[in-house]
Protein backbone atom coordinates (compact mmCIF):
# COMPACT_ATOMS: atom_id res chain seq x y z
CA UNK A 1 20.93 71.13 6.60
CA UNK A 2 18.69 73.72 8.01
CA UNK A 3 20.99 76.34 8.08
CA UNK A 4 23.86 75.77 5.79
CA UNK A 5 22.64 73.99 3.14
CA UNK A 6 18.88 74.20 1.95
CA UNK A 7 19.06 78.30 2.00
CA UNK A 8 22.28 78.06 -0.39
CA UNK A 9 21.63 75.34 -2.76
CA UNK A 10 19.86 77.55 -5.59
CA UNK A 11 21.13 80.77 -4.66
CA UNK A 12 24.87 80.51 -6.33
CA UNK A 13 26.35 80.92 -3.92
CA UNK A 14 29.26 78.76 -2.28
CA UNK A 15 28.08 76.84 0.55
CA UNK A 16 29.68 76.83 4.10
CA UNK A 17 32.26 74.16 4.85
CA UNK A 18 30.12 71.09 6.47
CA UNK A 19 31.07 69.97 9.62
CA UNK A 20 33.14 66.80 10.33
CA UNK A 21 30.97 63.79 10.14
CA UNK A 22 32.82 61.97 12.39
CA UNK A 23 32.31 65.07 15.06
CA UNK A 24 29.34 65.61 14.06
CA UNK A 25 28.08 62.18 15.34
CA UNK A 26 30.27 62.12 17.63
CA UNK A 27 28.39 65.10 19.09
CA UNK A 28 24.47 63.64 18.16
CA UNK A 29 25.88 60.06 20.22
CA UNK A 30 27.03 61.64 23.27
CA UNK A 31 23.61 64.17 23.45
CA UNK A 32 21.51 61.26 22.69
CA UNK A 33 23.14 58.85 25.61
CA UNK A 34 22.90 62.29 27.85
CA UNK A 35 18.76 62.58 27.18
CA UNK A 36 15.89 60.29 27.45
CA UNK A 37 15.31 58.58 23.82
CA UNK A 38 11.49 60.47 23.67
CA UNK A 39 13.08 63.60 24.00
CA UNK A 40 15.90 62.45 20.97
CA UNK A 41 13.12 60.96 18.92
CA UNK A 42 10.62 64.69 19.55
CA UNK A 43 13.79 66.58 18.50
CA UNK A 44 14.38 64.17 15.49
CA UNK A 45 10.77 64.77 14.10
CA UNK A 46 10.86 68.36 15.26
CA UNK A 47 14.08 69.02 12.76
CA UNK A 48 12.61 66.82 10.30
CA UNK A 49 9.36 68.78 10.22
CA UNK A 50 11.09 71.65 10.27
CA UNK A 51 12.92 70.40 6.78
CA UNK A 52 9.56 69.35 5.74
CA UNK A 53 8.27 72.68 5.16
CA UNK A 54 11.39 74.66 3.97
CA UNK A 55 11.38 71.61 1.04
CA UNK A 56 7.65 72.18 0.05
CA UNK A 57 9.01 76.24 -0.76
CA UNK A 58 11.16 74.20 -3.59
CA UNK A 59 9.86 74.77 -6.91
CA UNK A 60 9.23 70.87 -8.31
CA UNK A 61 11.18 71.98 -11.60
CA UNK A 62 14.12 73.00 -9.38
CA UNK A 63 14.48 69.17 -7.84
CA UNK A 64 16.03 68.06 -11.05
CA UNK A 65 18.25 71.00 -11.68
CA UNK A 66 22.08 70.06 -10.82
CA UNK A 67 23.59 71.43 -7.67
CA UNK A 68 27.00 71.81 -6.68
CA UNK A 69 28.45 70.31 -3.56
CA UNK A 70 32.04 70.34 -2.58
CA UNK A 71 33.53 68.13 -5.16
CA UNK A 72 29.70 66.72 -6.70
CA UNK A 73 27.01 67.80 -9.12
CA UNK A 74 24.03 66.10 -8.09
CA UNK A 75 20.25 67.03 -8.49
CA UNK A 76 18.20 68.03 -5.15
CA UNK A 77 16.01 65.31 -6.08
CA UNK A 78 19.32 62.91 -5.46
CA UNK A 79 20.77 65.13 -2.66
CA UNK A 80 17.25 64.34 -0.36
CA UNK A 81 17.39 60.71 -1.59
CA UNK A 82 20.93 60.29 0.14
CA UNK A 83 19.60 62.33 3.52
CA UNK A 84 16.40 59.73 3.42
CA UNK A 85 19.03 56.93 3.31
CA UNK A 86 21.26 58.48 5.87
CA UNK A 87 18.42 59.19 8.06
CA UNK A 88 17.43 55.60 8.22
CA UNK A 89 20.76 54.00 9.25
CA UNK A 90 20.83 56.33 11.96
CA UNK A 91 16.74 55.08 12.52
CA UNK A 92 18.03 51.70 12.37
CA UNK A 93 20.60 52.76 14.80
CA UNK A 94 18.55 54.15 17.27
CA UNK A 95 15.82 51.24 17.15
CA UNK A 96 18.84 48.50 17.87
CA UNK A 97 19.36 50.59 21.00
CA UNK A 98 15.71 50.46 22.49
């Protein structure tokens, strides 16, 4: 999101292929059975802070504006609405674990 998403989304240009989601957690599961769960959770807030600021640069009149991903036109607005909700089944995930 950091990387390959948030610094393309208003600049026309294409975005980079996203990575499998199934590797992709496959990936985050393994790391987070590998480390203690404060150092997951301090990484976890650490990224999210981190998304925190490079959102408040986001002109508010650009959060409605339509973006394209892949295959879907969807506003910014909608785009961090479906992160929030993906970010809390993987919340709910880690708290079943603890």
């Amino acid at each position: 999101m950091l990387q390959q998403r948030i610094p393309y989304l208003f600049s026309g240009k294409h975005l980079p292929k996203a990575p499998g989601i199934d590797e992709l957690n496959d990936q985050s599961s393994l790391q987070a059975r590998t480390e203690d769960v404060e150092n997951t959770l301090e990484k976890c807030i650490d990224v999210r802070q981190e998304l925190l600021s490079q959102i408040k640069l986001i002109p508010e009149n650009d959060w409605l504006n339509p973006i394209q991903i892949g295959q879907s036109t969807l506003t910014f607005y909608e785009y961090l609405k479906d992160l929030k909700e993906h970010d809390i089944h993987h919340l709910n995930q880690m708290k079943s674990t603890i």
